[in-house]
Protein backbone atom coordinates (compact mmCIF):
# COMPACT_ATOMS: atom_id res chain seq x y z
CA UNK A 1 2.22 -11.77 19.19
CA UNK A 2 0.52 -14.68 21.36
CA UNK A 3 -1.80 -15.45 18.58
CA UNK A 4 1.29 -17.18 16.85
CA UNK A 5 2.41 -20.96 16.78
CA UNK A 6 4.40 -23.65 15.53
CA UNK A 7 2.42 -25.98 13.11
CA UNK A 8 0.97 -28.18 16.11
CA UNK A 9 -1.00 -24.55 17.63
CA UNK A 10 2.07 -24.10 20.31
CA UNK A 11 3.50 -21.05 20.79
CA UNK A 12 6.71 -20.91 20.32
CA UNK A 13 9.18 -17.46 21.12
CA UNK A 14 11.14 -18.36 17.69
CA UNK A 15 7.46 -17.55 15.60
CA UNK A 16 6.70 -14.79 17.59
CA UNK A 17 10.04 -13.16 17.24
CA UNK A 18 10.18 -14.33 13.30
CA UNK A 19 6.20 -12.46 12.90
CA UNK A 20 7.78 -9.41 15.11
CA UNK A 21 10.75 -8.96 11.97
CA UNK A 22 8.02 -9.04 9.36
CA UNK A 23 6.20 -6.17 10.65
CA UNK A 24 8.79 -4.40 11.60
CA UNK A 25 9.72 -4.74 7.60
CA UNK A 26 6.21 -3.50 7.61
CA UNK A 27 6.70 -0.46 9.77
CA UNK A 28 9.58 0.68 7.76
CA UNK A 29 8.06 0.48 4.43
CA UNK A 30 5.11 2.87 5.16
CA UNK A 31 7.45 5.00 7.83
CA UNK A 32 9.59 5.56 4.47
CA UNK A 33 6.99 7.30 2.74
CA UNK A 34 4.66 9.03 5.63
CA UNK A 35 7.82 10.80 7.25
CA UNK A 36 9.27 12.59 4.27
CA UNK A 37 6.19 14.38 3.38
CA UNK A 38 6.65 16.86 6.70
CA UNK A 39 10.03 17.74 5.45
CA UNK A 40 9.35 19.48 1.53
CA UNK A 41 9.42 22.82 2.94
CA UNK A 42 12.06 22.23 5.17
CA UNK A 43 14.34 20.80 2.08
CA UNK A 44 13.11 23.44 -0.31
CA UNK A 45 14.88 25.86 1.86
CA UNK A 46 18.09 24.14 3.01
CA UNK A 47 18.67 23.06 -1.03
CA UNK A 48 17.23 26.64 -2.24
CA UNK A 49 14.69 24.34 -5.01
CA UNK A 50 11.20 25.07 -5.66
CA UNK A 51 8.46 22.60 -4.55
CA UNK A 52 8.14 21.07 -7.52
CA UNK A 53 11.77 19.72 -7.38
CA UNK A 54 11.77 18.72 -3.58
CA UNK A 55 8.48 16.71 -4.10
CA UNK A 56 10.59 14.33 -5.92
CA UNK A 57 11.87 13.01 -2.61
CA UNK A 58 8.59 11.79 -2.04
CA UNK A 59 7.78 10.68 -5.87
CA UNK A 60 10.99 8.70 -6.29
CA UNK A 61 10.42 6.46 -2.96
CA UNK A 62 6.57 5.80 -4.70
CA UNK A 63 7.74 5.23 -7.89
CA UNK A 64 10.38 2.57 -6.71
CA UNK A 65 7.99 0.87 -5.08
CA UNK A 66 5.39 0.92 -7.85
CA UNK A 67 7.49 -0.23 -10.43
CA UNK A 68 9.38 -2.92 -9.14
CA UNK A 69 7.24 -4.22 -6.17
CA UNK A 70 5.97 -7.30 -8.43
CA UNK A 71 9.57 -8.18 -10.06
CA UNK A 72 11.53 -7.76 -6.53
CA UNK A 73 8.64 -10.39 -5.50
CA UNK A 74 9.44 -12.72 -8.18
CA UNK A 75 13.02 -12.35 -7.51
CA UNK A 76 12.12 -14.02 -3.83
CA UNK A 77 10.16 -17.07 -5.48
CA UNK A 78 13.61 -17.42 -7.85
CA UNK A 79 16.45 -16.98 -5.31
CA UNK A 80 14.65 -17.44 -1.73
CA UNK A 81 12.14 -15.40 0.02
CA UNK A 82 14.33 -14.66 3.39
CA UNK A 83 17.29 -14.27 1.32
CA UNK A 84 15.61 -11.62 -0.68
CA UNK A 85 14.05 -9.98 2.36
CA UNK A 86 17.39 -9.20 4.21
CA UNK A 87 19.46 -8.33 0.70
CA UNK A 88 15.97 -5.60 0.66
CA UNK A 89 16.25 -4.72 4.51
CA UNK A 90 19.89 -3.97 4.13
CA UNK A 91 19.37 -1.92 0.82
CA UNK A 92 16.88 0.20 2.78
CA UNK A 93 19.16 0.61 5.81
CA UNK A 94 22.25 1.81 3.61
CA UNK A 95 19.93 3.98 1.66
CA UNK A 96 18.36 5.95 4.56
CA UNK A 97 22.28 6.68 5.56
CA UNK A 98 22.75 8.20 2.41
CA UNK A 99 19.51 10.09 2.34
CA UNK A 100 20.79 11.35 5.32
CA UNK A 101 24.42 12.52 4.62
CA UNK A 102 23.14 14.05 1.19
CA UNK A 103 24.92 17.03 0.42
CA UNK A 104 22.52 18.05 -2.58
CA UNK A 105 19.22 17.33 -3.56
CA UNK A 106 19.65 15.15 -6.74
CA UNK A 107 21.58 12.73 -4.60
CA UNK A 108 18.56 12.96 -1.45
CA UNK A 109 16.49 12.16 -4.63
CA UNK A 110 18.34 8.91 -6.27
CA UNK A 111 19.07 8.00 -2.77
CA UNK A 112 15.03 8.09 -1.90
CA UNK A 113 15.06 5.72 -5.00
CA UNK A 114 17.39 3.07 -3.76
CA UNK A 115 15.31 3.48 -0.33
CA UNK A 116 12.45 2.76 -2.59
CA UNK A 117 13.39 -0.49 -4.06
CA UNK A 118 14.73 -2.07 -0.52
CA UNK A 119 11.01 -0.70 0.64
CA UNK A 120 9.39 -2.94 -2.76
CA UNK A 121 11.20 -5.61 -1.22
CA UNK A 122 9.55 -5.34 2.29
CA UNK A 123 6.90 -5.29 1.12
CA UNK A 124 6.44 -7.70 -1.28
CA UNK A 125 8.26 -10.56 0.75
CA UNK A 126 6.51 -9.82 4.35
CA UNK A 127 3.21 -10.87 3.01
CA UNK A 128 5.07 -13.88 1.50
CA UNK A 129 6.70 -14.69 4.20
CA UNK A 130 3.99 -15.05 6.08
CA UNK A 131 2.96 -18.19 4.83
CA UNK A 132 6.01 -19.84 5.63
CA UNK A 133 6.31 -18.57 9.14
CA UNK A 134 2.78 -18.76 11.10
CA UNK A 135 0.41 -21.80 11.07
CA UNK A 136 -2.20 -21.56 8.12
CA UNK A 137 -5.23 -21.36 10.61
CA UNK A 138 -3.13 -18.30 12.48
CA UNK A 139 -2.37 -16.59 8.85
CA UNK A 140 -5.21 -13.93 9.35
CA UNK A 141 -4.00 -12.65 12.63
CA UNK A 142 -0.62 -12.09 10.83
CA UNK A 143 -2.19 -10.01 8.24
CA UNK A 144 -4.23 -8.04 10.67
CA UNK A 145 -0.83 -7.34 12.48
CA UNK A 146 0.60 -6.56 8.82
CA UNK A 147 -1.95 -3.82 8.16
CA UNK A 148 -1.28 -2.54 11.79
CA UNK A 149 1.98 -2.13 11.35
CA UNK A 150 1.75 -0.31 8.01
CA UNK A 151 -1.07 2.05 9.90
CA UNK A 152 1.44 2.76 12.66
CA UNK A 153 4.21 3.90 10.17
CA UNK A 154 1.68 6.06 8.48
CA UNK A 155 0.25 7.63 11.34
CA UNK A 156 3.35 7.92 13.33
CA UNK A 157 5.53 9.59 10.26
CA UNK A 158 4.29 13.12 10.20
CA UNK A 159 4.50 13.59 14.22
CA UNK A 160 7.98 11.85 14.43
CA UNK A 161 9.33 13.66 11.65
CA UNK A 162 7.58 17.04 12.83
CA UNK A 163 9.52 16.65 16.35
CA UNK A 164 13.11 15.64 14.98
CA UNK A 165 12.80 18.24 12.31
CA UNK A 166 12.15 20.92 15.12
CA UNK A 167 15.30 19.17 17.28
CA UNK A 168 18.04 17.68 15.63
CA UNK A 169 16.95 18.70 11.85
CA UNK A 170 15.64 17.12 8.55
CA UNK A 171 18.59 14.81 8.31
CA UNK A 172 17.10 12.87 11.20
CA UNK A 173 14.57 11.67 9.36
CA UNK A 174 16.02 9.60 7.39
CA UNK A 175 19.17 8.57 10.25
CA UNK A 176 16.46 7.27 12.69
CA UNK A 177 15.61 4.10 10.28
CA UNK A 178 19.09 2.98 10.43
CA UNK A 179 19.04 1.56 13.87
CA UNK A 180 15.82 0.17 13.02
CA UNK A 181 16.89 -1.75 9.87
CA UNK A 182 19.82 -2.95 11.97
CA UNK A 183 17.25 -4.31 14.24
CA UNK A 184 15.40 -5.91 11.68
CA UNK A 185 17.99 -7.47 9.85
CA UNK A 186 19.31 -9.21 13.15
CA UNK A 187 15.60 -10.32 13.90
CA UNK A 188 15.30 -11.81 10.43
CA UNK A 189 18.29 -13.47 10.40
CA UNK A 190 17.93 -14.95 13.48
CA UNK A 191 14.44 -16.21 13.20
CA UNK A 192 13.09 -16.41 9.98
CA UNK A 193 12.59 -19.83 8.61
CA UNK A 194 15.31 -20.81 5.98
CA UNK A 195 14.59 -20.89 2.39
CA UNK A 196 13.54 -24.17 1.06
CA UNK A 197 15.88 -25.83 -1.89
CA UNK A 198 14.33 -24.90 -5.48
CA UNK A 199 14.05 -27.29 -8.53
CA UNK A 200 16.46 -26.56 -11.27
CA UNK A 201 13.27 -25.97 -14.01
CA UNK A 202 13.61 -23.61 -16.58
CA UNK A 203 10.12 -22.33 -15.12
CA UNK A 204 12.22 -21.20 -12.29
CA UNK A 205 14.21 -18.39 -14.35
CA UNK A 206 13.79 -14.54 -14.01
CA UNK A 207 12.15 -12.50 -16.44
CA UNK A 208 14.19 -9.72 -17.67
CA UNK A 209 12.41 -8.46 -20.46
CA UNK A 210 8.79 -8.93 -18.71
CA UNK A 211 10.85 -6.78 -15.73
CA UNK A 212 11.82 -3.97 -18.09
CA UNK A 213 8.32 -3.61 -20.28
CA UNK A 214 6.22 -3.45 -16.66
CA UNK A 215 8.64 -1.52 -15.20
CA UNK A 216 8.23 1.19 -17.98
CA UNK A 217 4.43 0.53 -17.96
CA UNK A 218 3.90 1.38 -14.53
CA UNK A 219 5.73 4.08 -14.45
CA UNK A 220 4.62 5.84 -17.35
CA UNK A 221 1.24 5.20 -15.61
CA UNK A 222 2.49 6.67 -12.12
CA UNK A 223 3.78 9.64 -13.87
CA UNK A 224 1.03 10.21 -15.91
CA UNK A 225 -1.60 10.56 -12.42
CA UNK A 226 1.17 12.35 -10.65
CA UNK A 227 3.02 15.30 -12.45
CA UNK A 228 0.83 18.26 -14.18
CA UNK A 229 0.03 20.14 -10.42
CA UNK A 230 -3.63 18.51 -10.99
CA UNK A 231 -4.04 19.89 -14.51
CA UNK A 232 -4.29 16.98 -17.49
CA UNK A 233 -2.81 18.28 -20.24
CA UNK A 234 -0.73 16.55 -23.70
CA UNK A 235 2.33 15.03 -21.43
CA UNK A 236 -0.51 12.93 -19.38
CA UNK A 237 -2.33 11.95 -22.68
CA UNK A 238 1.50 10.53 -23.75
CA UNK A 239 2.36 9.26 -20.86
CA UNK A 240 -1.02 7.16 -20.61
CA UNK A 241 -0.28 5.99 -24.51
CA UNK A 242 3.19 4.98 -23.16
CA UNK A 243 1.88 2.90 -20.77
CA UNK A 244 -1.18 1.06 -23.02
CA UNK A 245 1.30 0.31 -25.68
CA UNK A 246 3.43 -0.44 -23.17
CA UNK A 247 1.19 -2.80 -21.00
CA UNK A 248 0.52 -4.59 -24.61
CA UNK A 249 3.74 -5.60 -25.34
CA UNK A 250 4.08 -7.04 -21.74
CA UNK A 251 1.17 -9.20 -22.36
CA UNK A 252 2.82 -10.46 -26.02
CA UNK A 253 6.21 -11.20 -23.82
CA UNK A 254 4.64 -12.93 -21.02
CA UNK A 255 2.58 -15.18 -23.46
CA UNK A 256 5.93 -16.14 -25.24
CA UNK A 257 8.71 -16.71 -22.51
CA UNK A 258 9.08 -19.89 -20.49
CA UNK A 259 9.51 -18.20 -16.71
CA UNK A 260 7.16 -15.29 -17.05
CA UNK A 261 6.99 -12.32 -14.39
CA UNK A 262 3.54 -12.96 -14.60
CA UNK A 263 1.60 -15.72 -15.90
CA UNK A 264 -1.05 -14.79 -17.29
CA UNK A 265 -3.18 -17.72 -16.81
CA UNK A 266 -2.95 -16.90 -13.22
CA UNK A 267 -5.78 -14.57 -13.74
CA UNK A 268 -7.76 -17.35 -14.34
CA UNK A 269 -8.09 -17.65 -10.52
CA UNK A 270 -10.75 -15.90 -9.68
CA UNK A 271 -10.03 -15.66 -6.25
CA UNK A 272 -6.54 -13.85 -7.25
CA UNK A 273 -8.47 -11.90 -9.91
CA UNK A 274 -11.25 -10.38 -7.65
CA UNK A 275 -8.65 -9.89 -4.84
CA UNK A 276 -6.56 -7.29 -7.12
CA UNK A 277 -9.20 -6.13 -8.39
CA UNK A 278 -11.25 -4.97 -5.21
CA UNK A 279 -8.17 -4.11 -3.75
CA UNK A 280 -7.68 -1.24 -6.18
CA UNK A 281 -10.96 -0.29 -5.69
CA UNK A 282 -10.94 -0.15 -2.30
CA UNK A 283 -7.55 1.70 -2.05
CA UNK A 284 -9.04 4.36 -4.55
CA UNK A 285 -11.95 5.28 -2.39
CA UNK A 286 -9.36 5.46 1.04
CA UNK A 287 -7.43 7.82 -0.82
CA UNK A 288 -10.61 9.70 -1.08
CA UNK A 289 -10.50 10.47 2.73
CA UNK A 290 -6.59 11.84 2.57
CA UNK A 291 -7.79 14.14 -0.64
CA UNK A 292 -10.86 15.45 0.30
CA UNK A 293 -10.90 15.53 4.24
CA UNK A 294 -8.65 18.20 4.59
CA UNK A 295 -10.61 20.84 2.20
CA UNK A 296 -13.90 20.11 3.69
CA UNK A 297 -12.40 20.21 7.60
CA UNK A 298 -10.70 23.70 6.66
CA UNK A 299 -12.87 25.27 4.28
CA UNK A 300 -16.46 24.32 5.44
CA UNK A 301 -16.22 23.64 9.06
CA UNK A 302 -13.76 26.18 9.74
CA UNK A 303 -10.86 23.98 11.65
CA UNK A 304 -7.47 25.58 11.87
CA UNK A 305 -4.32 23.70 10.32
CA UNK A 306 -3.73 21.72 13.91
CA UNK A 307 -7.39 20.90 14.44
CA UNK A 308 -7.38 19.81 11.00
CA UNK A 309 -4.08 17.50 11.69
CA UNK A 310 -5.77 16.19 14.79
CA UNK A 311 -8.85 15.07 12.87
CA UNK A 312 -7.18 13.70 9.96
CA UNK A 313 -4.53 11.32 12.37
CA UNK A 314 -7.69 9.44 14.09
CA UNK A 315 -8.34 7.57 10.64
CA UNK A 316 -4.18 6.42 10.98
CA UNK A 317 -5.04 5.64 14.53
CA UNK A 318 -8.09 3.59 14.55
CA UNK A 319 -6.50 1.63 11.40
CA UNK A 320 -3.48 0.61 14.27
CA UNK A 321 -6.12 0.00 17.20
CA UNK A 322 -8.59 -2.24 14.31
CA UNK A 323 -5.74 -4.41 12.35
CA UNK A 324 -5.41 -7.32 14.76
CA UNK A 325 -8.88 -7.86 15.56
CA UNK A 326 -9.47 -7.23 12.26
CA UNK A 327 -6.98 -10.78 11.76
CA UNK A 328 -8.69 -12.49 14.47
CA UNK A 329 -12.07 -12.35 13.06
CA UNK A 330 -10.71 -13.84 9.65
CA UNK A 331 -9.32 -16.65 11.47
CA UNK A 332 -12.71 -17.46 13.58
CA UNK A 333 -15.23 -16.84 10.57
CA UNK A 334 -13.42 -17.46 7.49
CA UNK A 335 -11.57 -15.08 4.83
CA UNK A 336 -14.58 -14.77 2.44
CA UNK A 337 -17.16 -13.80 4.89
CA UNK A 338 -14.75 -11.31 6.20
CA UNK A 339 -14.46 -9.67 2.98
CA UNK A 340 -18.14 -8.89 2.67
CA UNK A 341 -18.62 -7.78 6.37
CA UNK A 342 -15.49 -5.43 5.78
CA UNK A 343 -16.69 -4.64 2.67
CA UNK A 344 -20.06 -3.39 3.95
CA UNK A 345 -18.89 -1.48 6.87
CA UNK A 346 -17.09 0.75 4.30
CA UNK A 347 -20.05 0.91 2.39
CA UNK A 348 -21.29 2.31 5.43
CA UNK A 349 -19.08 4.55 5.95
CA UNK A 350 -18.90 6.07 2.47
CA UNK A 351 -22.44 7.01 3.01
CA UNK A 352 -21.88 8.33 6.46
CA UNK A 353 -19.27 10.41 5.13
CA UNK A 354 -21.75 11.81 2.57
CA UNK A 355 -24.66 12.76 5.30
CA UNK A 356 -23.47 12.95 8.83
CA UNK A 357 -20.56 15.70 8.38
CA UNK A 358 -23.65 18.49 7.00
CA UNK A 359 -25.68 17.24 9.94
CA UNK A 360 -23.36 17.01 12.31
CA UNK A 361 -20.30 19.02 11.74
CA UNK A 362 -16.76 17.49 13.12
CA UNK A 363 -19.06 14.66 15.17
CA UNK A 364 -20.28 13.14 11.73
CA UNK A 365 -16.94 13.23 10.20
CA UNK A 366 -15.02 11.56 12.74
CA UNK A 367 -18.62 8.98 13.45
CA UNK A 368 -17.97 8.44 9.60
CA UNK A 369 -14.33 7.43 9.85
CA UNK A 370 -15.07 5.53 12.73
CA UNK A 371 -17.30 3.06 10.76
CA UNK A 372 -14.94 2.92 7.29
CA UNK A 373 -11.71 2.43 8.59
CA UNK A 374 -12.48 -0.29 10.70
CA UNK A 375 -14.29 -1.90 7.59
CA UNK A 376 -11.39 -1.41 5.53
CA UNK A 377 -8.79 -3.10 7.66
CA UNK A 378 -11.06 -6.24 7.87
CA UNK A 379 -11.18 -5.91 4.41
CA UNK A 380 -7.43 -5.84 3.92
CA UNK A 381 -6.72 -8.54 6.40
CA UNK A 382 -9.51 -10.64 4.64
CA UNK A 383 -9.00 -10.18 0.87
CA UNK A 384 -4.75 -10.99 1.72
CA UNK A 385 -5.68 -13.72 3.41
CA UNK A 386 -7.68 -15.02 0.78
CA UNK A 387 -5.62 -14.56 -1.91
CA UNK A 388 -2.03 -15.70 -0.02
CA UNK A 389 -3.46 -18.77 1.65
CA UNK A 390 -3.43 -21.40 -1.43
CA UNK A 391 -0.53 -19.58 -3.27
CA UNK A 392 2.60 -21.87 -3.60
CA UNK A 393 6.37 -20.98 -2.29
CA UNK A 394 7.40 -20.72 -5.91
CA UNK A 395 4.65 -17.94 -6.46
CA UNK A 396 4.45 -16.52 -2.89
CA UNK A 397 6.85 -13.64 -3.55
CA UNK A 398 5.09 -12.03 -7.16
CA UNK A 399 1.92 -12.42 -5.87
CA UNK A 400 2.08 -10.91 -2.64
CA UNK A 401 3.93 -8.26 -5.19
CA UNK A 402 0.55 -7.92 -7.09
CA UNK A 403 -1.38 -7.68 -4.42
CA UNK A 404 0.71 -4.81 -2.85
CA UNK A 405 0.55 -3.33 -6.51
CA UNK A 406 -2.97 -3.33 -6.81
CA UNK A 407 -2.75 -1.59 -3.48
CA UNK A 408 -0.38 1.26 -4.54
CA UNK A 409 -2.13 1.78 -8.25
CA UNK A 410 -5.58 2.54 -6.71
CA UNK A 411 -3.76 5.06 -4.34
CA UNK A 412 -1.83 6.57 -7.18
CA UNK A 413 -5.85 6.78 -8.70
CA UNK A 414 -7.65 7.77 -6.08
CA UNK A 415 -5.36 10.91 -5.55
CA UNK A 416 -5.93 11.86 -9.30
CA UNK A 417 -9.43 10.13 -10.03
CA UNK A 418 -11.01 11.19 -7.05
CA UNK A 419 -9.38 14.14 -6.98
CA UNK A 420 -11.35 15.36 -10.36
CA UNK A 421 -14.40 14.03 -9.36
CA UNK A 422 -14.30 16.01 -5.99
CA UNK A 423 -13.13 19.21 -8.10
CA UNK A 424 -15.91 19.00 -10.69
CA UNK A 425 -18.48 18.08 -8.03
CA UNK A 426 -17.81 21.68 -6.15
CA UNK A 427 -18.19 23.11 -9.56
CA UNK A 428 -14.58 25.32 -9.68
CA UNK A 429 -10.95 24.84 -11.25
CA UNK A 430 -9.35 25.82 -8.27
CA UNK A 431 -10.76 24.25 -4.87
CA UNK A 432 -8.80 26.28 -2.64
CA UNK A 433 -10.59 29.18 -3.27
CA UNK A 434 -14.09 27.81 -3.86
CA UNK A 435 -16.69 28.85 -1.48
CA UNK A 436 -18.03 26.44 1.65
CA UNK A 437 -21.05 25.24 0.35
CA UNK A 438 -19.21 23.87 -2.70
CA UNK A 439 -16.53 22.08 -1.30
CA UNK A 440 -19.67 20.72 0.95
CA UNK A 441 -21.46 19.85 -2.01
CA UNK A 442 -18.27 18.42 -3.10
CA UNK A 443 -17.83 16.37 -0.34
CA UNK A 444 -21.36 14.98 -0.33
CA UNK A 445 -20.79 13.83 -3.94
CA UNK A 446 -17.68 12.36 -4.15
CA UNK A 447 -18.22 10.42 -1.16
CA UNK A 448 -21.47 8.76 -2.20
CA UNK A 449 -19.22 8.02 -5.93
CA UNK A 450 -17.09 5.75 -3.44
CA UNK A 451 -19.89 4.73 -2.22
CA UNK A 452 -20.64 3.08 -5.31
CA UNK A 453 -17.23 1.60 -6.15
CA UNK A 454 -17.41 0.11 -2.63
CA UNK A 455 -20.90 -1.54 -3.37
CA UNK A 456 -19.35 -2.93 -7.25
CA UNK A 457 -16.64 -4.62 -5.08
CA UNK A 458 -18.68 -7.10 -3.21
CA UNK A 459 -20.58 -7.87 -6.80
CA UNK A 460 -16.90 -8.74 -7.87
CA UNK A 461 -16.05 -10.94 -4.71
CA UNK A 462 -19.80 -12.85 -5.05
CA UNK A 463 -19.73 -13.02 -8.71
CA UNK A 464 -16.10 -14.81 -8.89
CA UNK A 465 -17.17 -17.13 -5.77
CA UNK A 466 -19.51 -17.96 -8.19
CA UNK A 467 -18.12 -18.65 -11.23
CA UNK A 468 -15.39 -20.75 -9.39
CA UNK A 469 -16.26 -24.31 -9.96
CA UNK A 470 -14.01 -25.46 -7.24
CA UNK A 471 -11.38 -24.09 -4.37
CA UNK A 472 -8.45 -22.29 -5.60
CA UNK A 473 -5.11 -24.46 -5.39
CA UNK A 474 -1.27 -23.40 -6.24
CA UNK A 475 -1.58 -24.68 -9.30
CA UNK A 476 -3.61 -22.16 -10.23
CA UNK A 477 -1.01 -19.35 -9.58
CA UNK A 478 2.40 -21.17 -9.85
């Protein structure tokens, strides 16, 4: 927290106290999703459901988030950022109570919905919030500790949850973010910075209609690289219809209304439009890692299921231990050159992860993930940094949103994208029972595919640098 100041460069205990509620929103978010996951079999047995139905406790939380990240974001810009924010914290709190007093699993399911929008909210308004909090030379370091904090959830979920589900039970889960939320909401009241007085402009409205259309779009997308049990069959060929037709119309509507959701001339920013852009990217190829590491660790280099757990957590961990110095470095040598360093490391790594493992067994893989995970929290830290730093207030809150979008879509890809690629590479239809060598094989393609989409991501950051004739301003994205 000493890396934070008042405008002058003091350091004052209000900012650091005001940066420490932000990533606690932070923590939250990701803790939401990464410690339900432990629990399926544990709720398919107390609510007697198949799989299939319990993994909707996880899907409902992501497809909250998905959908309304980017309108909850403009909803900050229209009624106040902090305002917003707690409204969202206090949703999140009151929803993890009723996850937790759920007496049947529909109601654990629309509860992990509500949960889900409050976590849009944290999401989208921590990154915006950032702006308005820290000094602009100091906003790096805030994003590093961002990205730290979002590592720590995800790393910490499955171990927390693993230990209260053993103790207490499965309801715990869900109880142990209320004291948190309470926590953050008094933080945030007390120290964020108070939301600034609006002009009355009819720019200043809120979108319904541009709400509901990419609402619908992205989840007809969501659904469409989620449900089939990996198999693509006529309801994901619909589903992706739904959501081109879909994403069409919200185009027409955004080009006709006088506040859009989105403007769409904000793509004109190249610096916006290359951050989303190699943000999905980049997310696509780290979901690569979560889909693939775990048949290769098993299957080829014979780990058992807590070895493999091990393995898989130091990716989590070195994301925590790299996401501040990952913020410092932006802040010493600049946003854009950060991008391209990060950008390279995972480059790097990619490869690594395509050689070393066959040479080197469990030392390559983890050597590997030592050299892209690093990368892609400089990456993150950089490419937010870049993108928030111009943005104005009235805009802060649906960018951020997009940004975290971007994020989440190239996730939601990676698990089904990658996931194909990896499948067809080891030559089988059903990778849990295909032999070593071709989930090896597997593994050595897929990863050098990412390896590729990380290399077409600094051609995207150079080439809009480029093309931009002169710095990015607000009025490019308000």
């Amino acid at each position: 927290m000493n890396d934070f100041g008042d405008e002058r460069g003091g350091r004052t205990p209000s900012v650091r106290w005001a940066v420490g509620s932000l990533a606690l929103s932070m923590l939250l978010s990701s803790l939401g999703v990464s410690i339900a996951n432990v629990a399926l079999p544990t709720l398919a047995q107390a609510f007697t459901a198949s799989f299939q139905a319990v993994q909707w406790v996880v899907l409902a939380y992501l497809l909250a988030i998905t959908t309304l990240i980017v309108s909850v974001g403009r909803l900050g810009d229209v009624m106040g950022h902090r305002r917003v924010l707690l409204a969202g914290i206090s949703l999140f709190t009151g929803a993890s109570i009723l996850c937790g007093i759920a007496p049947a699993l529909w109601m654990l399911i629309a509860a992990r919905a509500v949960q889900g929008l409050g976590a849009a909210v944290l999401m989208a308004l921590t990154m915006a919030l950032v702006r308005e909090t820290v000094p602009k030379e100091r906003t790096g370091s805030a994003m590093g500790l961002l990205g730290t904090m979002s590592a720590i959830g995800t790393a910490l979920g499955p171990s927390l949850g693993g230990v209260l589900i053993a103790g207490p039970g499965w309801r715990t889960i869900f109880l142990i973010m209320v004291p948190l939320g309470i926590l953050n909401v008094l933080l945030a009241h007390r120290h964020l910075p108070a939301d600034g007085r609006r002009a009355k402009t009819g720019r200043n409205g809120f979108d319904r209609l541009g709400t509901l259309l990419l609402g619908l779009t992205l989840a007809a997308y969501a659904l469409a690289v989620t449900v089939g049990d990996g198999r693509f069959g006529w309801l994901n060929t619909a589903l992706l219809l739904a959501a081109a037709f879909g994403g069409g119309l919200f185009v027409l509507a955004e080009a006709r209304v006088v506040s859009p959701l989105i403007r769409l001339a904000a793509f004109r920013n190249a610096v916006l439009s290359s951050g989303l852009a190699m943000n999905a990217l980049v997310s696509t190829v780290m979901m690569t890692t979560l889909v693939v590491g775990p048949f290769y660790l098993s299957r080829t280099l014979g780990l058992n299921e807590a070895l493999v757990g091990v393995v898989m957590s130091i990716g989590p961990i070195l994301s925590a231990l790299s996401g501040v110095p990952a913020g410092r470095i932006v802040d010493r040598s600049g946003a854009p050159f950060a991008v391209i360093v990060g950008l390279t490391g995972m480059t790097a790594g990619s490869v690594a992860l395509s050689v070393l493992p066959a040479m080197l067994g469990v030392a390559g893989y983890i050597a590997a993930i030592a050299v892209l995970t690093p990368g892609y929290q400089l990456f993150l830290a950089a490419n937010n940094t870049a993108v928030m730093m111009d943005v104005g207030p009235e805009q802060r809150g649906v960018i951020s949103g997009m940004l975290s979008l971007s994020r989440n879509l190239g996730l939601i890809t990676g698990a089904s994208v990658m996931g194909a690629v990896f499948a067809f590479a080891s030559a089988t239809t059903d990778i849990t029972t295909a032999s070593p060598e071709a989930v090896a094989t597997g593994m050595q393609i897929t990863f050098a595919v990412a390896a590729v989409l990380i290399v077409v991501a600094p051609v995207i950051s150079i080439g809009s640098r480029a093309l931009a004739t002169r710095p990015p301003s607000s009025a490019d994205v308000s």
